[in-house]
C-alpha atoms as a PDB file:
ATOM      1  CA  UNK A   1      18.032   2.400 -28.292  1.00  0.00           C
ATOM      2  CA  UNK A   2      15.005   3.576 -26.793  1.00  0.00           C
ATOM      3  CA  UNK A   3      13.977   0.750 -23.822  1.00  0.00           C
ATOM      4  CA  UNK A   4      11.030   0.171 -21.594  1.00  0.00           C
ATOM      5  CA  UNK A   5      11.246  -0.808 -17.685  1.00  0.00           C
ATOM      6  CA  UNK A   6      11.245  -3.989 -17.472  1.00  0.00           C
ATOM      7  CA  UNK A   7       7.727  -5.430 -15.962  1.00  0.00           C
ATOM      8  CA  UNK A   8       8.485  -6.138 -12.106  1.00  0.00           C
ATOM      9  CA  UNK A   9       6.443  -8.363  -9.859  1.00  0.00           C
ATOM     10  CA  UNK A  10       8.241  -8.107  -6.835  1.00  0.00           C
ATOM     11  CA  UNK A  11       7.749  -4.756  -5.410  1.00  0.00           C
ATOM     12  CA  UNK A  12       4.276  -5.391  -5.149  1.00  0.00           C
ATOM     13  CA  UNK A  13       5.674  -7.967  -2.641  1.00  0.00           C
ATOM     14  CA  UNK A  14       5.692  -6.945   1.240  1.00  0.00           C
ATOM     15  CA  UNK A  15       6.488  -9.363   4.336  1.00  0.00           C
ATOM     16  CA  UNK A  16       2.572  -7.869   5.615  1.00  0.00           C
ATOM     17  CA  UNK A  17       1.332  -9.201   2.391  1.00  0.00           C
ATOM     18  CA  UNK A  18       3.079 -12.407   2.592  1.00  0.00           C
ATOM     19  CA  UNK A  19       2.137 -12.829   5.976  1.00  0.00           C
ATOM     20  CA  UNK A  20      -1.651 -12.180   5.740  1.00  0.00           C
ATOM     21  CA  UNK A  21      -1.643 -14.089   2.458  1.00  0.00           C
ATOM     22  CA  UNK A  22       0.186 -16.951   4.294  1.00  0.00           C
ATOM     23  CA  UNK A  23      -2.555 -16.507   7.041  1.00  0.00           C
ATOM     24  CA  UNK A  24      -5.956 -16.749   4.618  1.00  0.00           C
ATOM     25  CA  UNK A  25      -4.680 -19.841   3.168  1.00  0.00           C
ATOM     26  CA  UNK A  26      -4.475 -21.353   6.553  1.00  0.00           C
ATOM     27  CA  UNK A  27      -7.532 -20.398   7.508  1.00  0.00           C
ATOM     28  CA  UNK A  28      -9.513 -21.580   4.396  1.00  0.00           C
ATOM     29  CA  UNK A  29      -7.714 -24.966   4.835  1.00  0.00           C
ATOM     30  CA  UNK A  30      -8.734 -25.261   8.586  1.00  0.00           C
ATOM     31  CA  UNK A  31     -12.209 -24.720   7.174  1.00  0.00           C
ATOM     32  CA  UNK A  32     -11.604 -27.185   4.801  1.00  0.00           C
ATOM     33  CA  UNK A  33     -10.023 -29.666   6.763  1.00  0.00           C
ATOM     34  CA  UNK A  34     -13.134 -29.595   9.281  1.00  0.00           C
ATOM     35  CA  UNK A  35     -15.929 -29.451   7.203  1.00  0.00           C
ATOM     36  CA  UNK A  36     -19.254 -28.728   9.630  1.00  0.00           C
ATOM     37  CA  UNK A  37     -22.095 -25.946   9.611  1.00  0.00           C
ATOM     38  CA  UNK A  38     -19.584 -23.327  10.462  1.00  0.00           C
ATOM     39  CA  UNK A  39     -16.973 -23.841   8.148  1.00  0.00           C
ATOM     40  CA  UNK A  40     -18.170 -21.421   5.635  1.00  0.00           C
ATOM     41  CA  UNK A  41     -17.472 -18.620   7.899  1.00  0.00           C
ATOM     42  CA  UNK A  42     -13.185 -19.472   8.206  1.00  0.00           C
ATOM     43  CA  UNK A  43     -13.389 -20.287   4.892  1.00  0.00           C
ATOM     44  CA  UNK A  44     -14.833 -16.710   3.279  1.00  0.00           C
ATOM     45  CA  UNK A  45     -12.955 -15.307   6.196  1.00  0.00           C
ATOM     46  CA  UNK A  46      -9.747 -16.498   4.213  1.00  0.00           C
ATOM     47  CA  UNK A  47     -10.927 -15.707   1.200  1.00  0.00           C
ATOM     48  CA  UNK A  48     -11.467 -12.024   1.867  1.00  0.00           C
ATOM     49  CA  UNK A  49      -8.191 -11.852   3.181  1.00  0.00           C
ATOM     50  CA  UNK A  50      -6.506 -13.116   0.504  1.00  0.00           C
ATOM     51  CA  UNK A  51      -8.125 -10.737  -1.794  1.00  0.00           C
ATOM     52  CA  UNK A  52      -7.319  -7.850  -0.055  1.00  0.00           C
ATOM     53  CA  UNK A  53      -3.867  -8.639   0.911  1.00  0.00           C
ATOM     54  CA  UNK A  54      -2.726  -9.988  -3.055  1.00  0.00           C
ATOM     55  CA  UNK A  55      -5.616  -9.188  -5.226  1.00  0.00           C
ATOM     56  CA  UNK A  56      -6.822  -5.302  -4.574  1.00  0.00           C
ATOM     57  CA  UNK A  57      -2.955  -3.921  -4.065  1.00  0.00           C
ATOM     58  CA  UNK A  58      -1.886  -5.549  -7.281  1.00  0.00           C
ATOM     59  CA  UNK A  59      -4.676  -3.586  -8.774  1.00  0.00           C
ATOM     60  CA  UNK A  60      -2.019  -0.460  -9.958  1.00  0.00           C
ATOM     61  CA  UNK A  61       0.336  -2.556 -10.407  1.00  0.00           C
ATOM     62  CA  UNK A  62      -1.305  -4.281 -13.016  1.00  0.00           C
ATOM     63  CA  UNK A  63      -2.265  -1.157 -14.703  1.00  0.00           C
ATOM     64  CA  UNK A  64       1.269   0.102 -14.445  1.00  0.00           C
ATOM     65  CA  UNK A  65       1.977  -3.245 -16.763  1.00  0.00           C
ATOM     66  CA  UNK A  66       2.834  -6.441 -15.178  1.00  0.00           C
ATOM     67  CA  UNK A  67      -0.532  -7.631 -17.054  1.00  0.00           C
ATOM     68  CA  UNK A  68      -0.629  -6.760 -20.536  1.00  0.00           C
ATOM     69  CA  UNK A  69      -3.941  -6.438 -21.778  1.00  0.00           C
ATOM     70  CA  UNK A  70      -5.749  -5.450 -18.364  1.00  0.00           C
ATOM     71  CA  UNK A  71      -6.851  -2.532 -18.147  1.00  0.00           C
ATOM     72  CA  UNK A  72      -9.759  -0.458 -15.876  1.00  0.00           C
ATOM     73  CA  UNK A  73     -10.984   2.624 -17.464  1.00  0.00           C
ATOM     74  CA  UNK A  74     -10.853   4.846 -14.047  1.00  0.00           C
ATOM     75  CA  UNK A  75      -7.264   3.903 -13.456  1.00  0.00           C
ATOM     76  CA  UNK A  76      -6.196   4.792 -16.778  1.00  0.00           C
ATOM     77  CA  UNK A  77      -8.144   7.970 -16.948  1.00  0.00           C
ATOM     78  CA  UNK A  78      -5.718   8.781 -13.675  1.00  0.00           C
ATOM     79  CA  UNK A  79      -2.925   7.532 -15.449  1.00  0.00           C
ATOM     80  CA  UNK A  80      -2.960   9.883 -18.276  1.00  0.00           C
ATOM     81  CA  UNK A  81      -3.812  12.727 -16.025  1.00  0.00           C
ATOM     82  CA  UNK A  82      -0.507  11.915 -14.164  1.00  0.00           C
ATOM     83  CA  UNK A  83       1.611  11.684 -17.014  1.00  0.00           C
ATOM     84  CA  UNK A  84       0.049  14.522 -18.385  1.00  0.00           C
ATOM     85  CA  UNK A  85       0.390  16.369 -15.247  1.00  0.00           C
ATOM     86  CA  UNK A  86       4.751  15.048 -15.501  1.00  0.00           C
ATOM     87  CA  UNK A  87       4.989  16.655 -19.191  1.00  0.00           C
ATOM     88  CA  UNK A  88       3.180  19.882 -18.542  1.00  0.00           C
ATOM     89  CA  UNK A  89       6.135  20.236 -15.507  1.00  0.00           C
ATOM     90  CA  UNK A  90       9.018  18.758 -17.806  1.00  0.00           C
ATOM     91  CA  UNK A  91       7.754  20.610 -21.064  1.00  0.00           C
ATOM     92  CA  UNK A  92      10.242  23.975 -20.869  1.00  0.00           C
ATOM     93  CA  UNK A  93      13.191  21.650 -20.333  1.00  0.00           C
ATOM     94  CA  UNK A  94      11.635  19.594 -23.619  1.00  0.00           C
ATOM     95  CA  UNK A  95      11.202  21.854 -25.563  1.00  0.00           C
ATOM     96  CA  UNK A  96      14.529  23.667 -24.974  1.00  0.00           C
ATOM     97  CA  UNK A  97      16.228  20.266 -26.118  1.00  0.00           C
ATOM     98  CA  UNK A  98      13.758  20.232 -29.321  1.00  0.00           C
ATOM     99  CA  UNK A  99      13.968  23.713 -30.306  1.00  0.00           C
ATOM    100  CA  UNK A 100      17.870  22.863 -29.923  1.00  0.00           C
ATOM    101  CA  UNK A 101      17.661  19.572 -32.002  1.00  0.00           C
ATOM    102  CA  UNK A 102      15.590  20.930 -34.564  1.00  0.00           C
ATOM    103  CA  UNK A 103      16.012  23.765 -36.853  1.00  0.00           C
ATOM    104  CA  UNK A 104      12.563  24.581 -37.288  1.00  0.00           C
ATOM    105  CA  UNK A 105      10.708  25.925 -34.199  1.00  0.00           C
ATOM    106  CA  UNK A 106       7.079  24.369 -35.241  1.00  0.00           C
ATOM    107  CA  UNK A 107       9.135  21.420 -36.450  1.00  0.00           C
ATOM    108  CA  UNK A 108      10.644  21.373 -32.498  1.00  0.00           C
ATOM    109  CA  UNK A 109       6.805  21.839 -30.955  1.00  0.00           C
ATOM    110  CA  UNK A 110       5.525  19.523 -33.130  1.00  0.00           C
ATOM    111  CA  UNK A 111       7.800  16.322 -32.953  1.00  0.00           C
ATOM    112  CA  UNK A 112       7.811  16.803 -29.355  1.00  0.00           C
ATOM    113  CA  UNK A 113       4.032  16.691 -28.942  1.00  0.00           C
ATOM    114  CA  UNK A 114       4.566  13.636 -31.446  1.00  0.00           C
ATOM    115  CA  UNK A 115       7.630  12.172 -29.101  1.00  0.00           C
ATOM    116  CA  UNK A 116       5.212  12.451 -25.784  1.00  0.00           C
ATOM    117  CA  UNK A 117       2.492  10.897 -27.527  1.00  0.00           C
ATOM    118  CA  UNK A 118       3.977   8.029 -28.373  1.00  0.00           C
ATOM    119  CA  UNK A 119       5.671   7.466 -24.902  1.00  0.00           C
ATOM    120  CA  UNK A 120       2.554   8.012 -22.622  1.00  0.00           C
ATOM    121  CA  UNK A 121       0.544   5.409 -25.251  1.00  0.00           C
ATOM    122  CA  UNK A 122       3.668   2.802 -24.515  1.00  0.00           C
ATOM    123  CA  UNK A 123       4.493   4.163 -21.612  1.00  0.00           C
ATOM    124  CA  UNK A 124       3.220   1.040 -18.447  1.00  0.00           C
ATOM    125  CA  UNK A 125       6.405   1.832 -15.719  1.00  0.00           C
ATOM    126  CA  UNK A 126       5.994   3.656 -12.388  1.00  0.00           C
ATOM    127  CA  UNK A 127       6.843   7.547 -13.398  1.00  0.00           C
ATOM    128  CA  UNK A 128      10.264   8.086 -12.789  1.00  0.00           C
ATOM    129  CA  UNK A 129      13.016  10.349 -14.244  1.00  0.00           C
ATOM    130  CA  UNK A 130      13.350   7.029 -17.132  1.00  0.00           C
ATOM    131  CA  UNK A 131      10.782   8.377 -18.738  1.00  0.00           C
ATOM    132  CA  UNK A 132      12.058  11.841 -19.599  1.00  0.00           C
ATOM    133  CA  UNK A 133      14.974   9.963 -21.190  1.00  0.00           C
ATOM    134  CA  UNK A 134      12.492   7.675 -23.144  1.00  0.00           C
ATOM    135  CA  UNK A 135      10.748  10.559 -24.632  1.00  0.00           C
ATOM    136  CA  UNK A 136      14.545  12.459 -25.450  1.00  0.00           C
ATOM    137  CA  UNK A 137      14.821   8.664 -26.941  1.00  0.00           C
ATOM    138  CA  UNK A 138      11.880   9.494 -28.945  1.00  0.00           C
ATOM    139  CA  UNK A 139      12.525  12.952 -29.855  1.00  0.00           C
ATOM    140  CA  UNK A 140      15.608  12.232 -31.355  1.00  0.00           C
ATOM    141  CA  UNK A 141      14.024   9.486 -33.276  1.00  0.00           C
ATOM    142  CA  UNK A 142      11.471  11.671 -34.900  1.00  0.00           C
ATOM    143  CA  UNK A 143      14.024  14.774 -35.714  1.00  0.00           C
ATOM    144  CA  UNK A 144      16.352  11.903 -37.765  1.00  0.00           C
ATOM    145  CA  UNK A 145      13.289  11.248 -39.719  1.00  0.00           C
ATOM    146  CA  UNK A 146      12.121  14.220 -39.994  1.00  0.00           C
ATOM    147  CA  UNK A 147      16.149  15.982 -40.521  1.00  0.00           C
ATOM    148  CA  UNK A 148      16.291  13.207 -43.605  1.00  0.00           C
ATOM    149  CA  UNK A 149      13.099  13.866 -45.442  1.00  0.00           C
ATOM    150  CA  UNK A 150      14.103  18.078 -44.931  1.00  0.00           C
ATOM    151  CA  UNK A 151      17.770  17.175 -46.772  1.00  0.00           C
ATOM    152  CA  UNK A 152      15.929  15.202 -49.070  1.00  0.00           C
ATOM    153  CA  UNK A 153      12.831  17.283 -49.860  1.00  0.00           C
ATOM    154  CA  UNK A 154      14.304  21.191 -49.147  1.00  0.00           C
ATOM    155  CA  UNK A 155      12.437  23.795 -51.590  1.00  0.00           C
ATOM    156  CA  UNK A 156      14.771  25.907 -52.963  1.00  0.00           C
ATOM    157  CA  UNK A 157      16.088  29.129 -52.300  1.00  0.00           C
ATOM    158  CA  UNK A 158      16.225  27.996 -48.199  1.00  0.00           C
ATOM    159  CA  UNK A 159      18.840  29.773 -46.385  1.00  0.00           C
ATOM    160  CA  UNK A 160      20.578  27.284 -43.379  1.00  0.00           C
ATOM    161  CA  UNK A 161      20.535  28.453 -39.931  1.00  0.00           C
ATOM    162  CA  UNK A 162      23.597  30.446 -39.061  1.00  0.00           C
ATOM    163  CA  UNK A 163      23.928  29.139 -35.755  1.00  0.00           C
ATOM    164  CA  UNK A 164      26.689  26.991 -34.903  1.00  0.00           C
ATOM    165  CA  UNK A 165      24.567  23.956 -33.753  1.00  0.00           C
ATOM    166  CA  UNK A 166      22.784  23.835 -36.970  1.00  0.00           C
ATOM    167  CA  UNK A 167      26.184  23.934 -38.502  1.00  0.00           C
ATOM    168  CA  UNK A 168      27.016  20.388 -37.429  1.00  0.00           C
ATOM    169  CA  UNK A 169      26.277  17.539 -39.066  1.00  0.00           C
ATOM    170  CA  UNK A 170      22.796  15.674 -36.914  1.00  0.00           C
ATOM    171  CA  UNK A 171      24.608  12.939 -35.634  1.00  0.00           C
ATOM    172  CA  UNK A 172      26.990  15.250 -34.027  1.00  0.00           C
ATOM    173  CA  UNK A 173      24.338  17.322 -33.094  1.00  0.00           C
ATOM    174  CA  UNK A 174      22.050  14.989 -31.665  1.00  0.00           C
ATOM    175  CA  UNK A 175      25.605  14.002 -29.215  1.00  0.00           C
ATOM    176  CA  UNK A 176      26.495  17.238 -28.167  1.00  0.00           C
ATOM    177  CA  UNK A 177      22.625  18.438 -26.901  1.00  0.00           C
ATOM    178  CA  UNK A 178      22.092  15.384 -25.190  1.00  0.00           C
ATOM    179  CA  UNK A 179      25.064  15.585 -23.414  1.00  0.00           C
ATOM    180  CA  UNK A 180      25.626  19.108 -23.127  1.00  0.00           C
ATOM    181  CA  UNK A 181      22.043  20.418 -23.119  1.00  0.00           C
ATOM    182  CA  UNK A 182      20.227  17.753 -21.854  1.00  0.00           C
ATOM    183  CA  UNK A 183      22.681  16.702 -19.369  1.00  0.00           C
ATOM    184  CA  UNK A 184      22.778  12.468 -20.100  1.00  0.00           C
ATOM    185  CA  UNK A 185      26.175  11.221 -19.803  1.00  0.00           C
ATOM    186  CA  UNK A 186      28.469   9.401 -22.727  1.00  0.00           C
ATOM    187  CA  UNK A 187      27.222   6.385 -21.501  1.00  0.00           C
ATOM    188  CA  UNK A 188      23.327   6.998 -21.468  1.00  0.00           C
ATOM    189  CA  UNK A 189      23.804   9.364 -24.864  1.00  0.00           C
ATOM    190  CA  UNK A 190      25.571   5.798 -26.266  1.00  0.00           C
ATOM    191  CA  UNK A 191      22.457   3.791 -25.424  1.00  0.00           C
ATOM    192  CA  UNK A 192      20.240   6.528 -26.507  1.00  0.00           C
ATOM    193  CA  UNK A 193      21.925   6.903 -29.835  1.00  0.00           C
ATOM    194  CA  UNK A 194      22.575   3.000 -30.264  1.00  0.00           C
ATOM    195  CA  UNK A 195      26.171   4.087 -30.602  1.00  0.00           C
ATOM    196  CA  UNK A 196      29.630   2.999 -28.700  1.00  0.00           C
ATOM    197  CA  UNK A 197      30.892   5.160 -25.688  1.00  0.00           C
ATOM    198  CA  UNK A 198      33.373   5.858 -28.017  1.00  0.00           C
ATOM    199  CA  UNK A 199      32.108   6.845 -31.015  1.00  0.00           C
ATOM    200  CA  UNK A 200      30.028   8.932 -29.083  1.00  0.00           C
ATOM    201  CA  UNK A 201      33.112  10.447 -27.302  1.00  0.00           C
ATOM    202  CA  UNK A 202      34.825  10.693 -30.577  1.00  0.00           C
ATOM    203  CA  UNK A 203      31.764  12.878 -32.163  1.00  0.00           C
ATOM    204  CA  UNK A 204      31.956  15.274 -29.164  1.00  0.00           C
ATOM    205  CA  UNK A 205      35.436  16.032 -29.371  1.00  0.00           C
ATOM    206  CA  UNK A 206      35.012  16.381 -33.268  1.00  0.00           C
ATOM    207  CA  UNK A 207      31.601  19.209 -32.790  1.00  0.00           C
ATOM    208  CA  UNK A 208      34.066  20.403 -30.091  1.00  0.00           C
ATOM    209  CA  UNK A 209      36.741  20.974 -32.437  1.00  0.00           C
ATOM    210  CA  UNK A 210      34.529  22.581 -35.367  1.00  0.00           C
ATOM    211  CA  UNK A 211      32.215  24.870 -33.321  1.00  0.00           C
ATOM    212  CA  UNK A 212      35.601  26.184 -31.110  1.00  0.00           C
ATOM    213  CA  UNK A 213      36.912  28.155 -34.389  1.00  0.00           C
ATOM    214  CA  UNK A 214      40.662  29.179 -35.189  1.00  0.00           C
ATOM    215  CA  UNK A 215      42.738  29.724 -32.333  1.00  0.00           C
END
């Protein structure tokens, strides 16, 4: 199953943060608590200082998605750049898996394009290496559609590949280049696939067993 990271508040937490935020609030209610001519002064004092110790650092974290809905045009415009930037450095890697996974070399180039679309739209996470499974996730979404409507919709007269990954069934293939190829182990390739350690264990041993040939 292909999964999110979960929205975290607390590392936009530090102890400095705490402790200035700690600080403004005393500081507003000293100006409260002795009201006079001068009491304006502590109390914007503590108010500045609680906006920039909370309010302006949460700024990219709220972009990043612990608000949903906020957004600021300049910060995403970044954002995509970034993530754009991530793919363009990931994409030989990506496209080795999809040309792998798929059959059809346009077919690979374009549900890939389709696979990082849809993960930098619903993408809201710091960028870490979770994101490169999320879009293998993806991929391998978009090549079962894709695999089923092909078996279902072939022309005629279309020869199969001769190669022996294209000789194994999808499921099996899907297994094998995400855990050979693509280097996720059983356990990641099981909650990729939505599949049991062992059945995925159990297809790997079987597209070990056909692609290894008479002994």
């Amino acid at each position: 199953m292909c999964e999110l990271p979960k929205r975290r508040f607390l590392p936009s937490v530090n102890p400095l943060r705490v402790v200035l935020a700690v600080l403004a609030v005393a500081v507003v209610a000293v100006g409260w608590l002795f009201p006079g001519l001068l009491s304006a002064i502590p109390i914007g004092a503590g108010l500045l200082t609680l906006v920039a110790a909370v309010l302006l650092p949460a700024v990219k974290e709220i972009e990043f998605g612990l608000s949903p809905g906020f957004k600021l045009s300049p910060a995403l415009k970044d954002r995509e750049a970034q993530l754009r930037s991530v793919f363009e450095l990931q994409r030989g890697d990506l496209e080795y898996c999809a040309h792998l996974l798929s059959n059809n070399p346009d077919s690979a180039r374009r549900l890939l394009e389709a696979a990082w679309s849809q993960a930098a739209a619903a993408w809201r996470g710091p960028v870490t290496p979770q994101l490169r499974v999320y879009v293998l996730c993806l991929l391998v979404r978009l090549i079962r559609k894709d695999e089923l409507w092909a078996v279902h919709h072939a022309g005629p007269g279309q020869a199969p590949d001769a190669g022996l990954l294209a000789g194994l069934p999808i499921e099996q293939r899907i297994v094998v280049v995400l855990h050979e190829f693509a280097n996720l182990t059983i356990v990641e390739v099981a909650g990729l696939t939505g599949r049991t350690t062992a059945e995925v264990t159990d297809e790997l041993v079987s597209a070990r067993a056909l692609t290894a040939g008479p002994s």
